[in-house]
Protein backbone atom coordinates (compact mmCIF):
# COMPACT_ATOMS: atom_id res chain seq x y z
CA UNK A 1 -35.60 -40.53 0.61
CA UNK A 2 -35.73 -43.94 -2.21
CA UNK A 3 -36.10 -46.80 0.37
CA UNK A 4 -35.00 -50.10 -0.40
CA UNK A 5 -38.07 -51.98 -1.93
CA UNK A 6 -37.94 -48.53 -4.63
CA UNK A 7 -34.55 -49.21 -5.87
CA UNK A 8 -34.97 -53.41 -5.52
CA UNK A 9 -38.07 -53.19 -8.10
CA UNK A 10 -36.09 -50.63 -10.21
CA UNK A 11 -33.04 -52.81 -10.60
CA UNK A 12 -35.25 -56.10 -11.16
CA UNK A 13 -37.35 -54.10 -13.59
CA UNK A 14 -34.11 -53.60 -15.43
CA UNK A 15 -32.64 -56.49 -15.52
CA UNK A 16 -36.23 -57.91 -16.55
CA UNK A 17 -35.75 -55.34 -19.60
CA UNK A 18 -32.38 -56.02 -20.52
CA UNK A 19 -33.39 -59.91 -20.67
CA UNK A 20 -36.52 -59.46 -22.85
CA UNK A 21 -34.54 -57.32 -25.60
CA UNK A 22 -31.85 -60.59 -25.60
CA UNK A 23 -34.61 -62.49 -26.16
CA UNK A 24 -36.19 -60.43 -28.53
CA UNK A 25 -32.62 -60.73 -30.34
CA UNK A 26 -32.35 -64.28 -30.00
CA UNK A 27 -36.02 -65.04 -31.47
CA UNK A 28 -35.00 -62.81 -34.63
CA UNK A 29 -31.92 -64.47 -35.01
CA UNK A 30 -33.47 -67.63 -35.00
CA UNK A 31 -36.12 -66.99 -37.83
CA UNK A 32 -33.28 -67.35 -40.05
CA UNK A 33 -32.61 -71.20 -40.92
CA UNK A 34 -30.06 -72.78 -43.26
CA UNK A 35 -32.53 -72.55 -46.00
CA UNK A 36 -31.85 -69.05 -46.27
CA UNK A 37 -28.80 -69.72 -47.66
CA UNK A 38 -27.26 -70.99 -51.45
CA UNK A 39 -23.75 -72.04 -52.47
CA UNK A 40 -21.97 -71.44 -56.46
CA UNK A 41 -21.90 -75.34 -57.10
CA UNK A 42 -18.73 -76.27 -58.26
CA UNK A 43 -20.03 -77.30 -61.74
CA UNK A 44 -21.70 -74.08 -62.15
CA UNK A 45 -25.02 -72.44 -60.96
CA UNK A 46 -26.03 -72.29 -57.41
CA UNK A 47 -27.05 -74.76 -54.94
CA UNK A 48 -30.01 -73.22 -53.14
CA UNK A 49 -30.62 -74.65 -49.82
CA UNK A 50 -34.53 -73.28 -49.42
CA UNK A 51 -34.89 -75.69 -52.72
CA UNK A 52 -34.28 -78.76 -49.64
CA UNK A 53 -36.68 -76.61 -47.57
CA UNK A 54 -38.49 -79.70 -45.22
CA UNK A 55 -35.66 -81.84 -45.43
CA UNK A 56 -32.74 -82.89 -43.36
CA UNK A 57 -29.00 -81.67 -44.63
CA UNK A 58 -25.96 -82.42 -44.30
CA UNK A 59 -23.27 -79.61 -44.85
CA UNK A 60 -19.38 -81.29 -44.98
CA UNK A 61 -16.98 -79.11 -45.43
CA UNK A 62 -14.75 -81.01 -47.33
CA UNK A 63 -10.92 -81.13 -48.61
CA UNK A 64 -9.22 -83.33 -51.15
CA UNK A 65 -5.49 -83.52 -49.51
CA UNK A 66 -6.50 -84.68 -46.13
CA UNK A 67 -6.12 -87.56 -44.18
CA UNK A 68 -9.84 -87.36 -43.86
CA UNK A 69 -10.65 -87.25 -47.96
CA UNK A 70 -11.94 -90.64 -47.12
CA UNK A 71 -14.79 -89.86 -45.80
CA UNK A 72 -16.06 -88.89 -49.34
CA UNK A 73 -17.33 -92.66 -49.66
CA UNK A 74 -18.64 -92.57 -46.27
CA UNK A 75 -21.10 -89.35 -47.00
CA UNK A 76 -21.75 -91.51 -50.66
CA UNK A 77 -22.97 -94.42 -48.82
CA UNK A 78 -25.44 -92.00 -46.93
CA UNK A 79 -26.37 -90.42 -49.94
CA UNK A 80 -27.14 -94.09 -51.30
CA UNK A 81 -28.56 -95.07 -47.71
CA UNK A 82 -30.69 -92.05 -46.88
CA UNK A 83 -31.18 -89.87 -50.06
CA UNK A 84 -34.48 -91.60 -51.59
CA UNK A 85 -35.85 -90.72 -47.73
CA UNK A 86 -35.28 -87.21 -48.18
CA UNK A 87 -31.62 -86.40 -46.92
CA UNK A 88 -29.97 -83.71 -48.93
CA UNK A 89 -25.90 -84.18 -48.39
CA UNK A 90 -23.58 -81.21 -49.82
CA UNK A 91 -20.33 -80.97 -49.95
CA UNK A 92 -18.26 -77.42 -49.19
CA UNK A 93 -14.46 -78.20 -50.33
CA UNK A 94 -12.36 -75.29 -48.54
CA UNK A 95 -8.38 -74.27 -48.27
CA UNK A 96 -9.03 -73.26 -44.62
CA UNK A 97 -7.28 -75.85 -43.02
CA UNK A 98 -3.29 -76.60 -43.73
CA UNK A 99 -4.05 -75.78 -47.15
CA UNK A 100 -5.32 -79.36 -48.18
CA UNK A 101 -8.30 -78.15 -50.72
CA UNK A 102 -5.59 -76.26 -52.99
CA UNK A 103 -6.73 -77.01 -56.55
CA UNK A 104 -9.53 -75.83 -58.10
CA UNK A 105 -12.81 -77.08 -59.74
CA UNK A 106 -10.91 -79.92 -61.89
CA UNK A 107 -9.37 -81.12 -59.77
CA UNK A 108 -11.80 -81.35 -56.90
CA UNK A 109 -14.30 -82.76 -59.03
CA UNK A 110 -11.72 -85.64 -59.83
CA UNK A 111 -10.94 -85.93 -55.60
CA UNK A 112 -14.76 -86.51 -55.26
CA UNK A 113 -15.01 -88.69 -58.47
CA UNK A 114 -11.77 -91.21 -56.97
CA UNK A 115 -14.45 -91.57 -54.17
CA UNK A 116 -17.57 -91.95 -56.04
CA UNK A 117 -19.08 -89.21 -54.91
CA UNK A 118 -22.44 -87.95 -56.45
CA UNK A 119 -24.12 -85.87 -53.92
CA UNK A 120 -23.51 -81.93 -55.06
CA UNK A 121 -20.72 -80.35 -54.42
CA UNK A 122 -20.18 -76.42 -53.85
CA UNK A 123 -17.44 -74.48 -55.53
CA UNK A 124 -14.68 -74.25 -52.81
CA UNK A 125 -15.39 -71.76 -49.93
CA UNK A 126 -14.73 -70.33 -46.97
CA UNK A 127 -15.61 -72.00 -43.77
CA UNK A 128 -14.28 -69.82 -40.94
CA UNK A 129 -12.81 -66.64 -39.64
CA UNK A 130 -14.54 -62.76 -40.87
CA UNK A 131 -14.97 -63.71 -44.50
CA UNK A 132 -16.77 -67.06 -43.77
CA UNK A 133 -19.73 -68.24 -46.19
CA UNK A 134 -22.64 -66.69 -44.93
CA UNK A 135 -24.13 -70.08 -43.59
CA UNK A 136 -20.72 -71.18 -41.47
CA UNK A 137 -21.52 -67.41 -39.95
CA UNK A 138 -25.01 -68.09 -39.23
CA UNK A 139 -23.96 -71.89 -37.79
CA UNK A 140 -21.01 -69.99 -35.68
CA UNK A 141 -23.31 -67.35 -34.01
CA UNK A 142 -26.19 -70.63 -33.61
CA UNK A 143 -23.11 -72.77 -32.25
CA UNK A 144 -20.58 -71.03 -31.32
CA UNK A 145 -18.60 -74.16 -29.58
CA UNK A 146 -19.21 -76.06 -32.67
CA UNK A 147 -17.26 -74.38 -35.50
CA UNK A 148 -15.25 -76.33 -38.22
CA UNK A 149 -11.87 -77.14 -36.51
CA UNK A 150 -10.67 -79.64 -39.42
CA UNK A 151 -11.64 -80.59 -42.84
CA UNK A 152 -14.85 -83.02 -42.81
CA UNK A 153 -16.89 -81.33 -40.26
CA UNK A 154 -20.65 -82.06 -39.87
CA UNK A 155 -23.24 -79.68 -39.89
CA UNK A 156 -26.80 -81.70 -39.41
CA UNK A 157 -29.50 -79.60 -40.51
CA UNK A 158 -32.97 -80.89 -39.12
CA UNK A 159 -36.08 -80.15 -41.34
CA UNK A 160 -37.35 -77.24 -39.53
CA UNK A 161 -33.88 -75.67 -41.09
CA UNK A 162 -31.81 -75.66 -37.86
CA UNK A 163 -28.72 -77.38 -36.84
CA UNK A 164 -29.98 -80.55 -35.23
CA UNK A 165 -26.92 -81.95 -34.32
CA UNK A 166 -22.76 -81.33 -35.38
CA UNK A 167 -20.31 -83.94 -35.96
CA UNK A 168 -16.46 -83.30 -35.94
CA UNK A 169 -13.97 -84.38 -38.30
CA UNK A 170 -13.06 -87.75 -35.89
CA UNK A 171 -16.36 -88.63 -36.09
CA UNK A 172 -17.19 -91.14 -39.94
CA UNK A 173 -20.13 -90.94 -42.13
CA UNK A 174 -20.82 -94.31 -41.68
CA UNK A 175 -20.22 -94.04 -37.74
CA UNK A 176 -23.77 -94.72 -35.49
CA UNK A 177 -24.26 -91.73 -34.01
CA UNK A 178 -24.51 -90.07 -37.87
CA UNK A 179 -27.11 -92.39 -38.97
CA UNK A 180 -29.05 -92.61 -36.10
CA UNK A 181 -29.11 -88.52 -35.68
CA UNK A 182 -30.18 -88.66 -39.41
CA UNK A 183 -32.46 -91.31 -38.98
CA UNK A 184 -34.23 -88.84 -36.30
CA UNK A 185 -33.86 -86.10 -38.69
CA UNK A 186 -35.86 -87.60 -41.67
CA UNK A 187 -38.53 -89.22 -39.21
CA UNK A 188 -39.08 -85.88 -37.57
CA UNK A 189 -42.30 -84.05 -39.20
């Protein structure tokens, strides 16, 4: 006869096992960083992100019909503000939401020009759903409750190549809680 402490230690035993192979699954999932991953740019080539390896990014994705479009001049005066510290800013146009990044690499080029945009810019992508870019997968299974919901949606990647913090589409360039997470960011070693 299996008396109670018998089948107590078996059942904590497995539930002990079943929570070190999630955590085994969780560490290997997290050895994989945003530098593991590269964009086309929209001018040709690729934008590799393990070439920023050490330094802060920030991922946008980025539309040039939306109310938001704006915001362009807000991630320039970052790039002015905070690129000669080390702060890599790129710019992901996508079609993904109400169809607002419909044109191609003309005339998102000229959107980003209007706004004097010089930080790079990736050929237009995919941001969410099954066929995602590879990066907005990784940043979906990392932060699942922080997905892209609108165009101009902040990804803050720290320098150890993992989202440090997320910004939605509400939320400006220019707005405190940006520059003070990337502030943190670029004085983090």
């Amino acid at each position: 006869m299996i008396d109670r402490r018998t089948i107590l230690t078996a059942a904590l035993a497995a539930i002990a096992g079943t929570a070190a192979i999630r955590g085994a699954r969780a560490q290997a999932v997290s050895r994989i960083t945003a530098y593991a991953f590269s964009f086309p740019a929209l001018a040709g080539g690729d934008i590799r992100l393990a070439d920023h390896a050490g330094r802060p990014l920030l991922v946008v994705n980025t539309a040039s019909l939306c109310g938001f479009t704006p915001q362009y001049a807000g991630l320039q005066e970052l790039w002015t503000e905070f690129h000669g510290r080390g702060l890599m800013i790129l710019g992901v146009p996508s079609n993904d939401f109400g169809g607002q990044e419909p044109g191609g690499a003309t005339e998102i080029a000229h959107t980003a020009q209007q706004h004097g945009a010089t930080f790079p810019i990736a050929a237009k992508a995919v941001v969410k759903g099954p066929n995602a870019h590879p990066f907005y997968k990784w940043a979906a299974d990392i932060r699942p409750r922080d997905v892209p919901r609108w165009n101009f949606h902040k990804y803050l990647i720290g320098r150890d190549g993992y989202i440090a913090d997320v910004f939605p589409e509400s939320v400006a360039p220019s707005d405190t809680r940006v520059k003070t997470a990337i502030a943190r960011a670029l004085a983090d070693s």
